[in-house]
Protein backbone atom coordinates (compact mmCIF):
# COMPACT_ATOMS: atom_id res chain seq x y z
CA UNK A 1 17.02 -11.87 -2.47
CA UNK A 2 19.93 -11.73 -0.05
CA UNK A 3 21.44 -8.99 1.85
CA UNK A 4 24.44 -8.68 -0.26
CA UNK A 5 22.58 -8.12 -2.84
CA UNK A 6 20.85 -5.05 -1.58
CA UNK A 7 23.84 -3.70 -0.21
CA UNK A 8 25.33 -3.59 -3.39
CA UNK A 9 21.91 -1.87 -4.54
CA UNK A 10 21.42 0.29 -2.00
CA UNK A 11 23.21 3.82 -1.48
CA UNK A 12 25.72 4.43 1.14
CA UNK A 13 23.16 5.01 3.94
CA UNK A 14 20.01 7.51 2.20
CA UNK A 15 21.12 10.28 4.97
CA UNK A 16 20.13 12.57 2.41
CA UNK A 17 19.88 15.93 2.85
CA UNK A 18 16.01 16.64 3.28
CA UNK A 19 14.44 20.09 0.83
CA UNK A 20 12.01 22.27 2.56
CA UNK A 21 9.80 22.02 -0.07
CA UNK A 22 9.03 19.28 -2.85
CA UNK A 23 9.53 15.72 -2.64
CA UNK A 24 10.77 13.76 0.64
CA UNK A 25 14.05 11.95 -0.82
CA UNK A 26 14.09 7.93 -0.99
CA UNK A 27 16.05 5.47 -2.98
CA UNK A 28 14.12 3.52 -6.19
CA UNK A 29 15.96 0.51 -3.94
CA UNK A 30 13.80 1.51 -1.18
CA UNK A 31 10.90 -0.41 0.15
CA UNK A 32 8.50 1.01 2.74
CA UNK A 33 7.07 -1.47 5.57
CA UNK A 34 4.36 -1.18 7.90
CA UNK A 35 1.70 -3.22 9.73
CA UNK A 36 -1.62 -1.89 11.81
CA UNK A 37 -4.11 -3.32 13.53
CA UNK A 38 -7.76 -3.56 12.25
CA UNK A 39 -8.66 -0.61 13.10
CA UNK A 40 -6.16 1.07 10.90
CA UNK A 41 -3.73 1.73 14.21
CA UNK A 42 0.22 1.54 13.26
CA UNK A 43 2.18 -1.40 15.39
CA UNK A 44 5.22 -1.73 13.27
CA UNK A 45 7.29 -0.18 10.14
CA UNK A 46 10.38 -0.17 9.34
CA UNK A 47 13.35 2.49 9.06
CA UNK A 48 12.51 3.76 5.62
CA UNK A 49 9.13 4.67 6.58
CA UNK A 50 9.97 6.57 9.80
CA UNK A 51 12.45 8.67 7.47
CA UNK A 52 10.82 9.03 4.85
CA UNK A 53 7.32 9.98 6.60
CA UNK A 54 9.74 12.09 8.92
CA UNK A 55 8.24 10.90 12.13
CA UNK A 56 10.20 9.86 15.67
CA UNK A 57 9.33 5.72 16.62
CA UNK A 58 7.46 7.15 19.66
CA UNK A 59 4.65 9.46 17.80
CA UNK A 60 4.22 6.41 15.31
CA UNK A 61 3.57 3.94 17.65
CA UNK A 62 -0.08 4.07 17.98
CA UNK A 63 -0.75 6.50 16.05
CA UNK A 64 -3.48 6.23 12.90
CA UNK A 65 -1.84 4.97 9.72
CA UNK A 66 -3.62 8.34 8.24
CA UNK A 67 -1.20 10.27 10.01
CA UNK A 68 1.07 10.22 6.54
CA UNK A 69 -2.48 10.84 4.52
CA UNK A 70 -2.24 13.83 1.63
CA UNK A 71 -4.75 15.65 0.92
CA UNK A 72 -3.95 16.02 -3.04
CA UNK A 73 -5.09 12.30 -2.72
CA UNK A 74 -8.81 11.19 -4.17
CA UNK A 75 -10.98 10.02 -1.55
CA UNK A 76 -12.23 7.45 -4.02
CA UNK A 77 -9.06 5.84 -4.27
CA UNK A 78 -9.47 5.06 0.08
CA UNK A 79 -12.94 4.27 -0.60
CA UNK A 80 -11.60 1.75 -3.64
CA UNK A 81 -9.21 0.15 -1.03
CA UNK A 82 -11.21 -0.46 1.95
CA UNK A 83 -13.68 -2.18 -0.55
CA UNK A 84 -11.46 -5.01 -1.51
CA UNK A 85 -9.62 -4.85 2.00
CA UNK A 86 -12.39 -5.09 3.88
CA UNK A 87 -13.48 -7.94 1.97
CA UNK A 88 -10.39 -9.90 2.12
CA UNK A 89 -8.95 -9.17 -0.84
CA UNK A 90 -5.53 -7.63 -1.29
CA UNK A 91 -5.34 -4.26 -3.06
CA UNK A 92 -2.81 -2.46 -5.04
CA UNK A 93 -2.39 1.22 -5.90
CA UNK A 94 -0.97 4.34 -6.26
CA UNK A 95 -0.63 6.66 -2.94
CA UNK A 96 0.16 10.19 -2.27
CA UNK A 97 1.49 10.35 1.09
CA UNK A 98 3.08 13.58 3.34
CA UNK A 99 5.38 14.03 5.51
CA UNK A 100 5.88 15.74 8.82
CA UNK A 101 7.42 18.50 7.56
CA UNK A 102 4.87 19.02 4.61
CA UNK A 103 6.80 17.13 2.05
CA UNK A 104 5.67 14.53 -0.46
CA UNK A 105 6.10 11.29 -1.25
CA UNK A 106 4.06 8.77 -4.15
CA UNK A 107 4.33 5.17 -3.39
CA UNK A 108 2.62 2.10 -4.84
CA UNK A 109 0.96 0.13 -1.93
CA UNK A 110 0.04 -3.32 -1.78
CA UNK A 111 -1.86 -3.42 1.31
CA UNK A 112 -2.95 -7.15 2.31
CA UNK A 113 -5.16 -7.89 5.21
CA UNK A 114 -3.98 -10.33 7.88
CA UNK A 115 -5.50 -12.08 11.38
CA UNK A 116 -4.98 -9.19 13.50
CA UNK A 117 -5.21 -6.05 10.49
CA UNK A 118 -3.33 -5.09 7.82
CA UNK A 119 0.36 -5.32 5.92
CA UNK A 120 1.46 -2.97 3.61
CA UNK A 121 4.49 -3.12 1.59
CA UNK A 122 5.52 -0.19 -0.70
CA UNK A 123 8.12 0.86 -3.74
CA UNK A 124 8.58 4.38 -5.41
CA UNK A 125 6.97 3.79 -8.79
CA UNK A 126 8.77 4.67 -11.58
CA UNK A 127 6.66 3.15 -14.67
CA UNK A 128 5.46 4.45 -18.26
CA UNK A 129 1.83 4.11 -16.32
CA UNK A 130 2.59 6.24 -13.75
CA UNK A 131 1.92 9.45 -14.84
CA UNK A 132 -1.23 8.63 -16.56
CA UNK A 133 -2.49 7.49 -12.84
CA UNK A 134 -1.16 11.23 -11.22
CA UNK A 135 -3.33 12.38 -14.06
CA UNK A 136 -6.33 10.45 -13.59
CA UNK A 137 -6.34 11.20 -9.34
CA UNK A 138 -5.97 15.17 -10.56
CA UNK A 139 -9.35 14.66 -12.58
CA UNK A 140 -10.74 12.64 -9.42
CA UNK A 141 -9.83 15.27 -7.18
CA UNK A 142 -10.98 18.01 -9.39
CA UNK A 143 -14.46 16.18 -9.54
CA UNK A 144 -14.91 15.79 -5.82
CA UNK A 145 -13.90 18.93 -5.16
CA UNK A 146 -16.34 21.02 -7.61
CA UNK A 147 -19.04 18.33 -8.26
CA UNK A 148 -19.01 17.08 -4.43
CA UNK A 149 -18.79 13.55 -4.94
CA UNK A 150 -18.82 11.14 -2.20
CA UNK A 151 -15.72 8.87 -1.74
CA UNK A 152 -17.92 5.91 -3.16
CA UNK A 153 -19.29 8.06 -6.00
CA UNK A 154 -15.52 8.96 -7.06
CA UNK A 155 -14.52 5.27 -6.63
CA UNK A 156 -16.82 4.62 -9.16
CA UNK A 157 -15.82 7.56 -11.27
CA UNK A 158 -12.02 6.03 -11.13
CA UNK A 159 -12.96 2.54 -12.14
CA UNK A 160 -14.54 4.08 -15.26
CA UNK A 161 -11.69 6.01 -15.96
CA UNK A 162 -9.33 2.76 -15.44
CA UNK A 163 -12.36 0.70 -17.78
CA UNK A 164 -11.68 4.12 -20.61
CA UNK A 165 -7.30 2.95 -20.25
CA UNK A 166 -8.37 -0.89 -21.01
CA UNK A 167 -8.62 -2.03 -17.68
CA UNK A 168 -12.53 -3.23 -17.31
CA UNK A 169 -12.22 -4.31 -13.34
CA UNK A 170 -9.73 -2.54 -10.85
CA UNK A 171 -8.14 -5.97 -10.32
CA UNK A 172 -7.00 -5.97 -13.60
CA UNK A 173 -5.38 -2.59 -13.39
CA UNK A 174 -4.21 -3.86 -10.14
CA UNK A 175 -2.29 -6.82 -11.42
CA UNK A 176 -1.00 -4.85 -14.93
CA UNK A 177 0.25 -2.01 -12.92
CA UNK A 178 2.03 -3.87 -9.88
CA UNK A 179 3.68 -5.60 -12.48
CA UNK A 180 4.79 -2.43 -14.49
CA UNK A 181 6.14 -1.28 -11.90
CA UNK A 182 8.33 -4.29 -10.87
CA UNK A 183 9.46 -4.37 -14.01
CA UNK A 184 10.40 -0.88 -14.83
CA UNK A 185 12.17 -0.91 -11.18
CA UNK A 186 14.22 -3.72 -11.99
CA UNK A 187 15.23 -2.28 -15.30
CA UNK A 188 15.99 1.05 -13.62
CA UNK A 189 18.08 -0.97 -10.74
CA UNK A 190 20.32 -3.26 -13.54
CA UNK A 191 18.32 -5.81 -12.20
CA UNK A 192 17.66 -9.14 -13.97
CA UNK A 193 13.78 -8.61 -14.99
CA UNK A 194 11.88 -11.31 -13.15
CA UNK A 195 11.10 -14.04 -15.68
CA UNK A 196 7.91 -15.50 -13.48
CA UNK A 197 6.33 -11.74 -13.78
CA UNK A 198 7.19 -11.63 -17.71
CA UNK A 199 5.71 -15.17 -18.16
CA UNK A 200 2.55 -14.52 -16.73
CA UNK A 201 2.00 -10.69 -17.79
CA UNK A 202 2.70 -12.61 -21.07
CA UNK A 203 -0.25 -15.39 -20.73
CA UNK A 204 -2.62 -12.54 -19.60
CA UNK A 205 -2.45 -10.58 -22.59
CA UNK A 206 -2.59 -14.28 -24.09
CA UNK A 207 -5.73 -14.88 -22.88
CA UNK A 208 -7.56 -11.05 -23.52
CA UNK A 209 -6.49 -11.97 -27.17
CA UNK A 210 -8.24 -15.10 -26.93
CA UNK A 211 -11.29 -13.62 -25.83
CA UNK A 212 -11.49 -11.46 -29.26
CA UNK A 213 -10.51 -14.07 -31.64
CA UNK A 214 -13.20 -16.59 -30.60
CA UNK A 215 -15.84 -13.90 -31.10
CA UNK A 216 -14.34 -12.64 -34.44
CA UNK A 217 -14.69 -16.29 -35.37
CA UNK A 218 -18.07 -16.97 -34.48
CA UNK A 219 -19.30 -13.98 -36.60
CA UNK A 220 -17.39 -15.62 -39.53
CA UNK A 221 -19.04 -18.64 -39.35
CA UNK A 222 -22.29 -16.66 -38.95
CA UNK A 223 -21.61 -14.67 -42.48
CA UNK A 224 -21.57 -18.53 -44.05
CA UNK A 225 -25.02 -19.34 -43.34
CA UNK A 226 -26.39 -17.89 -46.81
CA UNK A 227 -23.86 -20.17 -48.46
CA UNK A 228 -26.78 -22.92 -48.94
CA UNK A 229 -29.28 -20.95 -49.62
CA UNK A 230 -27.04 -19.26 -52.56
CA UNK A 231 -26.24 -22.39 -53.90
CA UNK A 232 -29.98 -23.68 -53.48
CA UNK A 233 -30.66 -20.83 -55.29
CA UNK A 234 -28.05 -21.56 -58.44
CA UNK A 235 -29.11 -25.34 -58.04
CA UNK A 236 -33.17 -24.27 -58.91
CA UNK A 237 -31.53 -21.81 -61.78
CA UNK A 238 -30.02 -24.24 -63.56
CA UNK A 239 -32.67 -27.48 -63.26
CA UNK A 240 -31.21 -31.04 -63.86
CA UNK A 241 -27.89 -30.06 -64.04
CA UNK A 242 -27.91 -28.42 -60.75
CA UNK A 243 -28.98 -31.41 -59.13
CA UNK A 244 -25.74 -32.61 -58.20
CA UNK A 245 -25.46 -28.95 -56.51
CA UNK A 246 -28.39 -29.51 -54.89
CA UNK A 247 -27.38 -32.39 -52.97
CA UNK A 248 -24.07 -30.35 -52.08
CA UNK A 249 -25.93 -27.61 -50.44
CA UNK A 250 -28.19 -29.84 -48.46
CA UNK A 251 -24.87 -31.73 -46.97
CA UNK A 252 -23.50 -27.95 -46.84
CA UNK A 253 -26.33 -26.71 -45.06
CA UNK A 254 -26.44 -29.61 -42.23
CA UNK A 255 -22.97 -30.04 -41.85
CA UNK A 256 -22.39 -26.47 -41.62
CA UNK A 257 -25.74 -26.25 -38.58
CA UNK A 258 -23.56 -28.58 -36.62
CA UNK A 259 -20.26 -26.98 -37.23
CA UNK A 260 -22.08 -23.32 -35.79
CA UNK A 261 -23.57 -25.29 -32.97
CA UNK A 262 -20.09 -26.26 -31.89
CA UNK A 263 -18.74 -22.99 -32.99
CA UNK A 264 -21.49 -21.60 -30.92
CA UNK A 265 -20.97 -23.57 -27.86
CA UNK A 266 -17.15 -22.98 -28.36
CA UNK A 267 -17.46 -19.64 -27.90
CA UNK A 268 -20.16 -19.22 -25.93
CA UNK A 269 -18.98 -21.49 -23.02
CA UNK A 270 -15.25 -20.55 -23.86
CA UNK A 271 -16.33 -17.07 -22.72
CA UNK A 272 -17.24 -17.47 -19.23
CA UNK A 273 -14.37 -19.86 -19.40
CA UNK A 274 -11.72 -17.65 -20.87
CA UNK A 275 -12.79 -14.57 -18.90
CA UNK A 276 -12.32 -16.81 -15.54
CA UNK A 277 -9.05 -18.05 -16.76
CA UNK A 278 -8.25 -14.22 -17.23
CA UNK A 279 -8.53 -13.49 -13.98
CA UNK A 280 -7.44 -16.20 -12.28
CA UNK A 281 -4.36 -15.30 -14.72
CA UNK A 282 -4.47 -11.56 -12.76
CA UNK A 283 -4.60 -12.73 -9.35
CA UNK A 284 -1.46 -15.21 -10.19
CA UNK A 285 0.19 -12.49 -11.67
CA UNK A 286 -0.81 -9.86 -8.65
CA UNK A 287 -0.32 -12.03 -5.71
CA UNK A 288 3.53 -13.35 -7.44
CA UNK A 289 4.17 -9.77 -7.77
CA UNK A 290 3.68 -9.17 -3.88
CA UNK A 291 5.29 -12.62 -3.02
CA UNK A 292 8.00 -11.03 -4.74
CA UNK A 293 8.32 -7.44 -2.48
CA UNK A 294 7.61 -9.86 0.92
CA UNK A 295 10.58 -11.49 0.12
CA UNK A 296 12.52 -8.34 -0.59
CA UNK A 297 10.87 -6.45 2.16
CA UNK A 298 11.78 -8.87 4.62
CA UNK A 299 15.29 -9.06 3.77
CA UNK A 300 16.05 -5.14 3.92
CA UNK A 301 14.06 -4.75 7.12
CA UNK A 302 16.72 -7.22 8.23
CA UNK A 303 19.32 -6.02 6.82
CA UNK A 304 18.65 -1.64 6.51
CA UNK A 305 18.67 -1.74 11.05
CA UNK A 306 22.22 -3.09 11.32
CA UNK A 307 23.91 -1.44 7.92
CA UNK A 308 22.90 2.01 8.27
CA UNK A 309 22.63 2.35 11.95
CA UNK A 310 19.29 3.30 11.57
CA UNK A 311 17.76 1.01 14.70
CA UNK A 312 16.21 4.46 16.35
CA UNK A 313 13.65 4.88 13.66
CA UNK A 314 12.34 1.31 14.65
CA UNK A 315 12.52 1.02 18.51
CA UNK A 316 9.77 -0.60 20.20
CA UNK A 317 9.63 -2.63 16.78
CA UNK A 318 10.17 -6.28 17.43
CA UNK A 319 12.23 -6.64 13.68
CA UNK A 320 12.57 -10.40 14.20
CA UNK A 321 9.14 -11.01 14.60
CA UNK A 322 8.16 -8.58 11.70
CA UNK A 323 10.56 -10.64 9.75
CA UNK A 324 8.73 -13.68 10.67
CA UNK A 325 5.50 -12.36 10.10
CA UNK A 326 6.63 -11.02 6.23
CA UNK A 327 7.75 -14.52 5.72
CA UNK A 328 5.09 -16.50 6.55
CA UNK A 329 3.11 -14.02 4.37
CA UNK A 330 5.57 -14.93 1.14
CA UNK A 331 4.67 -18.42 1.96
CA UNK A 332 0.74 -17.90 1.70
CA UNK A 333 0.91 -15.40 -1.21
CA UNK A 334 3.35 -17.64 -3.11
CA UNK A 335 0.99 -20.85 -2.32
CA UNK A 336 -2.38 -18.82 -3.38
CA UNK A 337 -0.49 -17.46 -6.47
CA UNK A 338 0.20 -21.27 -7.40
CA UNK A 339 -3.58 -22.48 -6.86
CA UNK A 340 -5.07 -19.20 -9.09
CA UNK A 341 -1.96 -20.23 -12.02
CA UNK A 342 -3.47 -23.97 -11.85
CA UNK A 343 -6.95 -23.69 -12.20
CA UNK A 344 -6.00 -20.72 -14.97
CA UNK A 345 -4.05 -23.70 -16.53
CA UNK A 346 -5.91 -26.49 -16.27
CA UNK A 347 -9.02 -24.12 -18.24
CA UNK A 348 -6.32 -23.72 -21.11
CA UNK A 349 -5.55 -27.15 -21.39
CA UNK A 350 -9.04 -27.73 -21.76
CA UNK A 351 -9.62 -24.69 -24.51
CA UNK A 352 -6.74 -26.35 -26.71
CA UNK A 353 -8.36 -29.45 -26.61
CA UNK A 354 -11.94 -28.13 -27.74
CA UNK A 355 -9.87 -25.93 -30.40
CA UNK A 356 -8.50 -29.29 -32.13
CA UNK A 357 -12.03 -30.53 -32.42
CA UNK A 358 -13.10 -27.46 -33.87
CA UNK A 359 -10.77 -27.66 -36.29
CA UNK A 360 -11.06 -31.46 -37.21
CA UNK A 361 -15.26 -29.90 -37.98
CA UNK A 362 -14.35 -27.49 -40.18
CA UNK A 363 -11.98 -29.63 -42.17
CA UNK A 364 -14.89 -32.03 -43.01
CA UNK A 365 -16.79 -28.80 -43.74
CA UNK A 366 -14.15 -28.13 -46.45
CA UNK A 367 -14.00 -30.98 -48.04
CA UNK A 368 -17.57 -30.31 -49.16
CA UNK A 369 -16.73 -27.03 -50.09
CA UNK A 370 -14.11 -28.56 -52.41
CA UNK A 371 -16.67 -31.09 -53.81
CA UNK A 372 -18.82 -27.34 -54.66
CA UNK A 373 -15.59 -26.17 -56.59
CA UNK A 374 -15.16 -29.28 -58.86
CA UNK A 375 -18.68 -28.58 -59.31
CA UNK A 376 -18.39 -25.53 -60.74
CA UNK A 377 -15.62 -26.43 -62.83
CA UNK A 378 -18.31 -28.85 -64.35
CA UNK A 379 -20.83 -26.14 -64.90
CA UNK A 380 -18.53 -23.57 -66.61
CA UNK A 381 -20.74 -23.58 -69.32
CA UNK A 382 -23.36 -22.48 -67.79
CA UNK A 383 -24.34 -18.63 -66.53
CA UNK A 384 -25.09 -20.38 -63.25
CA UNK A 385 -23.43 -17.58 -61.04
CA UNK A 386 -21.92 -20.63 -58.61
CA UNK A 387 -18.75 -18.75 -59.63
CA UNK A 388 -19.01 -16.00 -57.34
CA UNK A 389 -20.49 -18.27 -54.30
CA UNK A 390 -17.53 -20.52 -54.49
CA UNK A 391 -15.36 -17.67 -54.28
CA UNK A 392 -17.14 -16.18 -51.47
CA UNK A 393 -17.20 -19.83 -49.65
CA UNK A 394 -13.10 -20.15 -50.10
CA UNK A 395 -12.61 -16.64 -48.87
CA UNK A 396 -15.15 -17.26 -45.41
CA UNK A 397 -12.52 -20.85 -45.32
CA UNK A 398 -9.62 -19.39 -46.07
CA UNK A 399 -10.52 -16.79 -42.92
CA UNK A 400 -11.66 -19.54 -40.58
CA UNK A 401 -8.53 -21.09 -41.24
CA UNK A 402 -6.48 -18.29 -40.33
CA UNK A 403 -8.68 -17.53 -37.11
CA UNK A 404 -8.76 -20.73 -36.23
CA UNK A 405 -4.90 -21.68 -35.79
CA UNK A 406 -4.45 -18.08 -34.31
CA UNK A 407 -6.72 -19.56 -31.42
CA UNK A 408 -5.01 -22.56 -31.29
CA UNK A 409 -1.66 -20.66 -31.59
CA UNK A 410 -2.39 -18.68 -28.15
CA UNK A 411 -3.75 -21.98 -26.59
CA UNK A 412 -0.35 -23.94 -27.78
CA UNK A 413 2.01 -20.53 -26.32
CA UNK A 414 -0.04 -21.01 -23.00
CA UNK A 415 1.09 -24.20 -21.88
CA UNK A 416 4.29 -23.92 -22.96
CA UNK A 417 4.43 -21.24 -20.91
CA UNK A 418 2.78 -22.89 -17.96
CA UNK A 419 5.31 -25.59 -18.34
CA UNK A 420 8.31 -23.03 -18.40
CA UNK A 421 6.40 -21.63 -14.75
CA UNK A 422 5.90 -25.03 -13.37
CA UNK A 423 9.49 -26.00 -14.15
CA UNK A 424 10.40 -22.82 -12.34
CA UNK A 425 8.83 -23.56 -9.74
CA UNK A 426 10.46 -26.73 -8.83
């Protein structure tokens, strides 16, 4: 992004007039910046925060990042953050944050720890998920208030809360709701939505899917396995004439074994598999995300000092260097979101592959159950019952089928995809 472009976003200088009560004003173009040391001790920010937060350059300088804390916020949320911060890992969420002059201001954070502390860069979120999270932090907050729970006890209530909305880790609802909110601020802005975000929000939900079909699968193959024994049964009913039947179950019956081992082992080790190409899909899609607000953070903090005369609110900030520093951060988030997309790639390369071989088992697997029908058609004359087991056998195909090239349908859409981001990226 390039300053032109957020002039041309941006209003005239977001002077506004500030309420005495409510909401501290800022602009949906808006980004907040700020860095601390380890120790959680402000060094740098840029103008939007100062005016936002309502603070002079010269009480913010060394002064605790908490200084701008709320207390409407859930202690389990901090407790949530400086888990995965303190760790290593980035983290992404929704903030309450005051003011000065007792005003209030939600932000979504993505806070990402660095040598010498932290970076966090922040937008005003304006997505559909939004107001489910305000409602979820009022239940958090109600909970430590009346039940007393301890920052780490609420942290744990919130991730079960998150697990209830269909988000079973908080790096899931990390990535899904970073995204959201690009997305919806982009839309908001008349801003082209960012195809490399779509792609791979796309290929996550790809993947979840994945997940469920290859287990819906397995238990139809599982239903089959008194297909044999039915037709051992009919073959016994019927004596000499069944003995042709016979010798179809047996093939059935150890043809079909092999076809559940593989099945079994498709599944089974696809699981694991999948789930770690899920979340290697997340932390492509989380860590693109952020790439993506580096870059734009680092060309309004250039930018917002010069156009809106606003330098005041950042003295004793070195900008340059800040700029420097955001940029070499694009560079490492951009080059960690490329290694997470290729291992999540190479792992659905691979499940495509095993798919095709599952599905070249099961055809030889129907050509026996074809060899059953002709069979039947022999022994019409008969009150044999086969009649009722062949229909049973081409509805269990007839499913597999279906289940099967759904799987292979999400494994096909996932490389072309891929392809589409690695062309993209080039």
């Amino acid at each position: 992004m390039d300053g032109s472009l957020l002039l041309q976003t941006s209003s005239t200088d977001h002077l506004e007039t500030r309420p005495r009560t409510g909401e501290a004003p800022f602009g949906l173009d808006e980004l907040f910046f700020s860095r601390t040391d380890a120790r959680g001790v402000l060094q740098a920010w840029n103008a939007v925060f100062a005016r936002v937060a309502h603070h002079p350059p010269e009480r913010l300088k060394g002064a605790p990042h908490r200084i701008i804390r709320h207390e409407q916020m859930p202690k389990g949320v901090f407790w949530l953050m400086w888990e995965a911060i303190k760790s290593g890992q980035r983290f992404g969420g929704y903030v309450l944050n005051k003011s000065s002059d007792d005003l209030q201001y939600w932000v979504y954070a993505v806070v990402t720890p660095i040598a010498d502390g932290f970076t966090s860069v922040r937008l005003k979120p304006s997505s559909a998920l939004f107001p489910k999270v305000q409602a979820l932090y009022a239940q958090a907050l109600a909970a430590e208030r009346d039940e007393g729970l301890s920052p780490e006890a609420s942290g744990h209530r919130i991730l079960a809360a998150l697990a209830a909305m269909g988000y079973p880790t908080y790096a899931a609802f990390a990535s899904a709701s970073l995204g959201m909110e690009i997305t919806a601020r982009d839309a908001a802005l008349g801003r082209p939505l960012d195809r490399r975000i779509m792609l791979i929000s796309a290929m996550r939900e790809m993947v979840h899917d994945l997940v469920s079909e290859q287990q819906v699968l397995l238990t139809q193959m599982n239903a089959m396995r008194l297909v044999p024994v039915n037709m051992r049964i009919m073959a016994a009913r019927i004596e000499r004439a069944g003995g042709a039947l016979s010798a179809i179950s047996d093939n059935y019956r150890t043809l079909s074994a092999e076809v559940a081992e593989q099945l079994a082992i498709f599944v089974q080790d696809g699981t694991p598999e999948t789930t770690f190409t899920y979340r290697a899909m997340e932390r492509a899609l989380f860590l693109t995300a952020s790439a993506r607000l580096l870059v734009e953070a680092a060309d309004a903090f250039r930018v917002e000092t010069t156009t809106h005369a606003r330098a005041d609110l950042t003295s004793g900030v070195d900008i340059l260097q800040e700029v420097d520093r955001l940029n070499a951060l694009e560079e490492e988030t951009q080059a960690r979101a490329s290694e997470a997309f290729r291992n999540a790639n190479q792992r659905t390369i691979r499940r495509e592959s095993q798919a095709v071989n599952l599905g070249r088992a099961i055809l030889s697997l129907d050509s026996i159950r074809i060899m059953c029908r002709v069979e039947n058609e022999r022994l019409q004359d008969r009150e044999s019952g086969l009649s009722a087991v062949v229909s049973a056998l081409d509805g269990y195909h007839k499913d597999m089928a279906q289940k099967l090239e759904t799987i292979l349908g999400f494994t096909q859409n996932l490389r072309e995809h891929a392809q589409t981001l690695e062309a993209m990226r080039h």
